[in-house]
Protein backbone atom coordinates (compact mmCIF):
# COMPACT_ATOMS: atom_id res chain seq x y z
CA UNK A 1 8.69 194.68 -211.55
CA UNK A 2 6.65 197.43 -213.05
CA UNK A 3 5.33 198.83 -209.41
CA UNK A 4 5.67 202.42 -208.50
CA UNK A 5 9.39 202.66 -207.49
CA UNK A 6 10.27 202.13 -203.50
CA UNK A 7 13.65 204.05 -203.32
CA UNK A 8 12.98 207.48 -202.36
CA UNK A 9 9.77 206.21 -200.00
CA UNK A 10 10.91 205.55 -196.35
CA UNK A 11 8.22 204.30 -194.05
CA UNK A 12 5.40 206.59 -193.38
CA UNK A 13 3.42 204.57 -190.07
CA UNK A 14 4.84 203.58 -187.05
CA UNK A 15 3.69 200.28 -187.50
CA UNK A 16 5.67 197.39 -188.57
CA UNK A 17 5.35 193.56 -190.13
CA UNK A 18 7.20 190.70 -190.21
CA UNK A 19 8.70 188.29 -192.99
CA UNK A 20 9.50 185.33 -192.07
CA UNK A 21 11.72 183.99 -195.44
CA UNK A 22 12.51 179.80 -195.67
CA UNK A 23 11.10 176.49 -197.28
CA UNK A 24 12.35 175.08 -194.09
CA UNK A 25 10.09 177.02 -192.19
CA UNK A 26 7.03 176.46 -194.53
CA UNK A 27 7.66 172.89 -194.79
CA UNK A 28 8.29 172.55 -190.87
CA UNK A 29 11.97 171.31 -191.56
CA UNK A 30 12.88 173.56 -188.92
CA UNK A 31 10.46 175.13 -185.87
CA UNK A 32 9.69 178.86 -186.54
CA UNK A 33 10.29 181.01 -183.14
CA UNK A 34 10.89 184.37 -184.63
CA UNK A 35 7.42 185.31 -185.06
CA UNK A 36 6.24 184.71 -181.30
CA UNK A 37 9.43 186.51 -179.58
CA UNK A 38 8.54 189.53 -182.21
CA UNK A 39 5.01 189.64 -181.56
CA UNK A 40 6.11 189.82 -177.99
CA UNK A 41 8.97 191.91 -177.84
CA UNK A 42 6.78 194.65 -180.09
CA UNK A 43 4.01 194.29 -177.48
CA UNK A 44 6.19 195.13 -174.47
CA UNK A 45 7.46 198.21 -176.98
CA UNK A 46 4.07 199.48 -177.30
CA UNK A 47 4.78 198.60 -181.30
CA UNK A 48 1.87 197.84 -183.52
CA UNK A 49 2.48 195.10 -185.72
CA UNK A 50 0.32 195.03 -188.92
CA UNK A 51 1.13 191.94 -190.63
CA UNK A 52 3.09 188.39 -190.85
CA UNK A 53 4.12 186.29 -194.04
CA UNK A 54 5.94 183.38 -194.48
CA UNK A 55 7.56 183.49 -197.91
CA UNK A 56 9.55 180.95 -199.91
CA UNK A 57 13.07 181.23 -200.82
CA UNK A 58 11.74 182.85 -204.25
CA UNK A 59 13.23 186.21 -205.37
CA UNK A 60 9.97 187.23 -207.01
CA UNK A 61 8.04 186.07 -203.68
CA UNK A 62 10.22 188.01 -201.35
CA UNK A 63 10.31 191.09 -203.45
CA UNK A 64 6.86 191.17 -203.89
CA UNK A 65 6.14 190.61 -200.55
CA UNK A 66 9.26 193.52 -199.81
CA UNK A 67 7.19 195.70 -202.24
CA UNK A 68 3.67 195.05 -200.98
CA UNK A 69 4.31 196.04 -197.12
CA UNK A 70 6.18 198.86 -197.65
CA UNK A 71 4.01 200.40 -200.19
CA UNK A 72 1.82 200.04 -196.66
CA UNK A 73 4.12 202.73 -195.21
CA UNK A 74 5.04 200.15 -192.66
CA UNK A 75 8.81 199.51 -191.46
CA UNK A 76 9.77 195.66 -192.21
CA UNK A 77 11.57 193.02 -190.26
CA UNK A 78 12.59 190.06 -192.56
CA UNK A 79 13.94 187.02 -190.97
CA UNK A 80 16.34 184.11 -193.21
CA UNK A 81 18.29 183.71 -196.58
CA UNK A 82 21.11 185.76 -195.43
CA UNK A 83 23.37 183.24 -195.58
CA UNK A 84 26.17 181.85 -197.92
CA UNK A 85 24.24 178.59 -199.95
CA UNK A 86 21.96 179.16 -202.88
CA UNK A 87 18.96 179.22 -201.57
CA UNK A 88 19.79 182.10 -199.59
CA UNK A 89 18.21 185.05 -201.56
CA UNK A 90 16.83 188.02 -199.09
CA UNK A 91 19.40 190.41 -200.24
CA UNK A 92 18.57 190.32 -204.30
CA UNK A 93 15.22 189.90 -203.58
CA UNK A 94 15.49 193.12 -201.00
CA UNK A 95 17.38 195.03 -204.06
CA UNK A 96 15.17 194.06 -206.23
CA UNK A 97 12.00 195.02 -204.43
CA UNK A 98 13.97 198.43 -204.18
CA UNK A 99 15.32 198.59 -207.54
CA UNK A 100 19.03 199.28 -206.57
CA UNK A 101 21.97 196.38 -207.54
CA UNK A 102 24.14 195.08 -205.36
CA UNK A 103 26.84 195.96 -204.07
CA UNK A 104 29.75 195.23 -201.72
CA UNK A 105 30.03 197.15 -198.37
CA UNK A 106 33.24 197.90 -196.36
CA UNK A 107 32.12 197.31 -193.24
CA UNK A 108 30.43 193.90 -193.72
CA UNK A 109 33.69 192.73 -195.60
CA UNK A 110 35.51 193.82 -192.85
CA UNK A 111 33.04 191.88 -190.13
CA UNK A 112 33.46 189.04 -192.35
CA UNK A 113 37.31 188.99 -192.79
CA UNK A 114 37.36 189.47 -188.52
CA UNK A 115 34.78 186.24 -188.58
CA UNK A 116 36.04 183.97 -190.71
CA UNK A 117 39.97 184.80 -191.14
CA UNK A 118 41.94 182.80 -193.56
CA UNK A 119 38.46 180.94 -194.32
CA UNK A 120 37.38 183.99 -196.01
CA UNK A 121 36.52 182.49 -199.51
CA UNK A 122 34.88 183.51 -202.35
CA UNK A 123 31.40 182.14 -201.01
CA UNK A 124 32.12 183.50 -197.84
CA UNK A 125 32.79 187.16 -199.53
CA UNK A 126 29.38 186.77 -201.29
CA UNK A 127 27.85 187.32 -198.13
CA UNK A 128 29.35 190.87 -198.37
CA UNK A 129 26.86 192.00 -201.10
CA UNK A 130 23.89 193.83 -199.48
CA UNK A 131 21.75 196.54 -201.60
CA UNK A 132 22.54 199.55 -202.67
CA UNK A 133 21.91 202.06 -199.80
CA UNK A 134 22.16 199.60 -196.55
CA UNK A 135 23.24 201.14 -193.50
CA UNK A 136 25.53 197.87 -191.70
CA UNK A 137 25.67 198.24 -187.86
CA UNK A 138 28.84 196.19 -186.59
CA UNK A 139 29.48 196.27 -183.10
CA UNK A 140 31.78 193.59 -180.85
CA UNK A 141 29.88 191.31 -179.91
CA UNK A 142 30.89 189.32 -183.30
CA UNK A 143 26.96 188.51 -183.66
CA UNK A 144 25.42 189.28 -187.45
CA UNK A 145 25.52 192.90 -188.20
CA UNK A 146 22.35 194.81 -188.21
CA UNK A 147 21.35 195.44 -191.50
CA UNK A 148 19.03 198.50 -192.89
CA UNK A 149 18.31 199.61 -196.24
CA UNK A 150 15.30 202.06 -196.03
CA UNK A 151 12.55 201.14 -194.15
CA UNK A 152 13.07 197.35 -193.97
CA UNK A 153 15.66 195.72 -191.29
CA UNK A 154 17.59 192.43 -192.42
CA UNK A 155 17.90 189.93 -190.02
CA UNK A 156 19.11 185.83 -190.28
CA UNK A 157 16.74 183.52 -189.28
CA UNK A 158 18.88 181.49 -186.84
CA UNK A 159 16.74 182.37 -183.55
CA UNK A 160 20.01 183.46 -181.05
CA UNK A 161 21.47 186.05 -183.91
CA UNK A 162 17.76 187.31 -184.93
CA UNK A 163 16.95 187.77 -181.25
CA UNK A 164 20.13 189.90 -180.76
CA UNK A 165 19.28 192.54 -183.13
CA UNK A 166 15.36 192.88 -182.21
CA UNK A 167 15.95 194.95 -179.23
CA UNK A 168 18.13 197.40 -181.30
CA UNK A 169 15.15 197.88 -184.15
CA UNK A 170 12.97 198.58 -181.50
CA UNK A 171 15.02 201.03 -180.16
CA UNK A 172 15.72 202.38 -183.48
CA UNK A 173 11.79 203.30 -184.19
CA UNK A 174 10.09 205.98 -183.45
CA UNK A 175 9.11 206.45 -179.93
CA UNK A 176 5.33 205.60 -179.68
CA UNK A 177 2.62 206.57 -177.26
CA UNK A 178 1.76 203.51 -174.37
CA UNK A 179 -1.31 201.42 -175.83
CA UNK A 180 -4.14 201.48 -173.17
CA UNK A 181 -6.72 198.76 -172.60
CA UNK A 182 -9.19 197.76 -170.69
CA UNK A 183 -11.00 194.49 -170.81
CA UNK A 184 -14.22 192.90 -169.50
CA UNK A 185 -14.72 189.34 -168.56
CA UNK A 186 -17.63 187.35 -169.04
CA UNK A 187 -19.12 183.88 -168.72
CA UNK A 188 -21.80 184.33 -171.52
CA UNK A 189 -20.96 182.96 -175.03
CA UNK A 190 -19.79 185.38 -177.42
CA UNK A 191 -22.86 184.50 -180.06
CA UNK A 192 -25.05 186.36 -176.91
CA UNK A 193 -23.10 189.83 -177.29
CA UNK A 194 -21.71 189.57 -181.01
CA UNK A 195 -24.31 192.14 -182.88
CA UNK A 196 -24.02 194.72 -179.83
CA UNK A 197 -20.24 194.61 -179.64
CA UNK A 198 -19.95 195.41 -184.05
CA UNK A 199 -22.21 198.06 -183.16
CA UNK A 200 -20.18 199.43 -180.25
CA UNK A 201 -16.81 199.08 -182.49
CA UNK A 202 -18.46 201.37 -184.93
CA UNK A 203 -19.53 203.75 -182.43
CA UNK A 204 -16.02 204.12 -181.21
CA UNK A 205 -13.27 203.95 -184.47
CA UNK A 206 -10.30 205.00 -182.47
CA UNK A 207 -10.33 201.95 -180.77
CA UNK A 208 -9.72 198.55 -181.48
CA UNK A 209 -12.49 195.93 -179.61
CA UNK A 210 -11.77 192.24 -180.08
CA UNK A 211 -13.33 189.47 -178.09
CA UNK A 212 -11.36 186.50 -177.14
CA UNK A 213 -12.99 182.92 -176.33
CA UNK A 214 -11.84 180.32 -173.60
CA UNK A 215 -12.34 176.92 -172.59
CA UNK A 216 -14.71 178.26 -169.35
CA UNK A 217 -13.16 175.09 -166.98
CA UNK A 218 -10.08 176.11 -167.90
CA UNK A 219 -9.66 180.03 -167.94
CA UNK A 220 -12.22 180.87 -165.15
CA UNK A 221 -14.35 182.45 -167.53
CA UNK A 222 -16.07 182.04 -171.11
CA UNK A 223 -14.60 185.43 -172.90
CA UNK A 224 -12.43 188.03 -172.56
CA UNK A 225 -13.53 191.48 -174.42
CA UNK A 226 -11.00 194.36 -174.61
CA UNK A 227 -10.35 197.78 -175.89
CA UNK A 228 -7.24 199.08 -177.20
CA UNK A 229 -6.21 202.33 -178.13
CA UNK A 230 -2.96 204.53 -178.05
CA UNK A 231 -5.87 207.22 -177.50
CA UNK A 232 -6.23 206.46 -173.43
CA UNK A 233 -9.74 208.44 -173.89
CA UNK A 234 -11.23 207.14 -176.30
CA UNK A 235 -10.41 203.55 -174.71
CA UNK A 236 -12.12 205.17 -171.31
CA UNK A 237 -15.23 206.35 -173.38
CA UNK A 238 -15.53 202.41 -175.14
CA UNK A 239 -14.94 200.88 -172.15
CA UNK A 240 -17.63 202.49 -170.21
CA UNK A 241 -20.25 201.86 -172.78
CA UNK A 242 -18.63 198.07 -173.14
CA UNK A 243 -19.48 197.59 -169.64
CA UNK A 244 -22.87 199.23 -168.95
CA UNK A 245 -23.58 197.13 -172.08
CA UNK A 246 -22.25 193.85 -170.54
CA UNK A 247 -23.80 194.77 -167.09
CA UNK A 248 -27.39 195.54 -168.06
CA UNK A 249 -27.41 192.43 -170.28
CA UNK A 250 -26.45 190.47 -167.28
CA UNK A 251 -23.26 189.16 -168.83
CA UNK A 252 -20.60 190.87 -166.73
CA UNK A 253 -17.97 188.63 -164.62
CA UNK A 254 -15.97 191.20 -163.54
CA UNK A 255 -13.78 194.13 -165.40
CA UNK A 256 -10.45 195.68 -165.60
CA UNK A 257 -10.60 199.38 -166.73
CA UNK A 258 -7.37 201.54 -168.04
C-alpha cells in the first residue's frame, strides 16, 4: 500500500469509529448488535463516535479501511475475523494497514494454551499471531484478551466476548469533557424551520444542531431540535437563539435547556 506510513502515528482526536468486519454480517447471515451497544455505551461515556463501516472479510478492504480512519486521527474499534478459519483476516489486514509482520506473542500463546489445553493445535496456535507492536491484556475471566496495537483496539465479533472488552476501551481513552444539550420540541414540520435552523448552525460552529422527525400520533410531537456541544456555553448561547427563533415563529411545544 503506497499510503503515508501509520506506525509511528498514534491517534491524535478523542474521537473514535467503528469496524464492523464479516460477510456474515453484510449478507445478514448473522444479526449485527455490536454497532448499537457501541453507539450506546460511547454515548453514556461522553465519547464521540465519528464513523461506522461494515467491511468484508478482504485484507485489502480492512486495511484500507484500518488506514483511512486512522489517518483521521481517530482511535478504532474493529469487531470479527479474529478467529481460527480462513476467512478470519483482521490481524494481517491490521499489520498490513500498519506495515509491521506478524508475529507471535507470549502472552496470547499462553491464554491460548490455558483455553484450549491438549487441543492446542497448529490452527489453534495461529490464533497467536497478532501484529507487530500489540499490547495483549489477559486477565481471569478466560474471555478474549484485549487486544491493542496503536491506536486501533481488536475485538471478536461474537456479541458476549466483544461486549466484555468495550467497557475497558472506554476506560482506556482519554477522559473527555460531559457533552451538553439542550433540545426544543415542536409540532411544526421541519420544511417550516429548515433555512433558519442552517443559518443558526452557521452562526454557532461549536455546536452541533440536528433536527429529528417523528410520527406526531406517536411521539407527542412532530420534531425534536437539539444542540450539542462539549462547550456547555456555546450550547447555552445556540439554544437561546434556537428558541426565541422557534417561539416568535410560533413553532415552540415546549423546551429542555442544558
Amino acid at each position: 500500500m503506497k499510503t503515508q506510513s501509520l506506525a509511528m502515528h498514534p491517534p491524535t482526536d478523542s474521537s473514535l469509529a467503528l469496524l464492523v468486519i464479516g460477510d456474515e454480517v453484510l449478507s445478514h447471515a448473522v444479526r449485527e448488535t455490536n454497532i448499537d451497544y457501541t453507539l450506546q455505551t460511547a454515548a453514556a461515556a461522553g465519547c464521540r463516535v465519528a464513523e461506522v463501516r461494515i467491511v468484508a472479510d478482504q485484507v485489502p478492504s480492512i486495511a484500507r479501511a484500518v488506514q483511512q480512519l486512522a489517518g483521521e486521527g481517530w482511535w478504532i474499534i474493529t469487531s470479527g475475523g479474529v478467529g481460527p478459519t480462513h476467512d478470519d483476516v483482521t490481524m494481517q489486514a491490521v499489520a498490513e494497514a500498519y506495515e509491521v509482520p506478524l508475529v507471535e506473542h507470549p502472552r496470547m500463546l499462553e491464554f491460548l494454551q490455558r483455553a484450549y489445553g491438549k487441543r492446542l493445535s497448529p490452527v489453534v496456535r495461529r490464533m497467536s499471531l497478532v501484529p507487530e507492536g500489540t499490547v495483549v491484556e489477559v486477565d481471569h475471566d478466560r474471555h478474549w484478551p484485549l487486544l491493542h496495537c496503536r491506536g486501533c483496539y481488536i475485538l471478536p465479533g461474537l456479541p458476549r466476548a466483544y461486549r466484555n472488552r468495550i467497557d475497558m476501551i472506554f476506560a482506556a481513552l482519554p477522559p473527555q469533557p460531559p457533552v451538553a444539550v439542550a433540545a426544543v420540541y415542536t409540532d411544526s414540520d421541519e420544511t417550516v424551520f429548515a433555512e433558519q435552523l442552517g443559518q443558526l448552525q452557521q452562526r454557532h460552529p461549536l455546536v452541533e444542531i440536528g433536527s429529528y422527525p417523528q410520527i406526531p400520533g406517536e411521539a407527542g410531537y412532530a420534531a425534536k431540535v437539539t444542540v450539542r456541544s462539549r462547550d456547555a456555553d456555546a450550547v447555552r448561547q445556540a439554544f437561546a437563539e434556537l428558541q426565541e427563533l422557534f417561539s416568535s415563529g410560533g413553532w415552540l411545544k415546549r423546551s429542555e435547556p442544558v
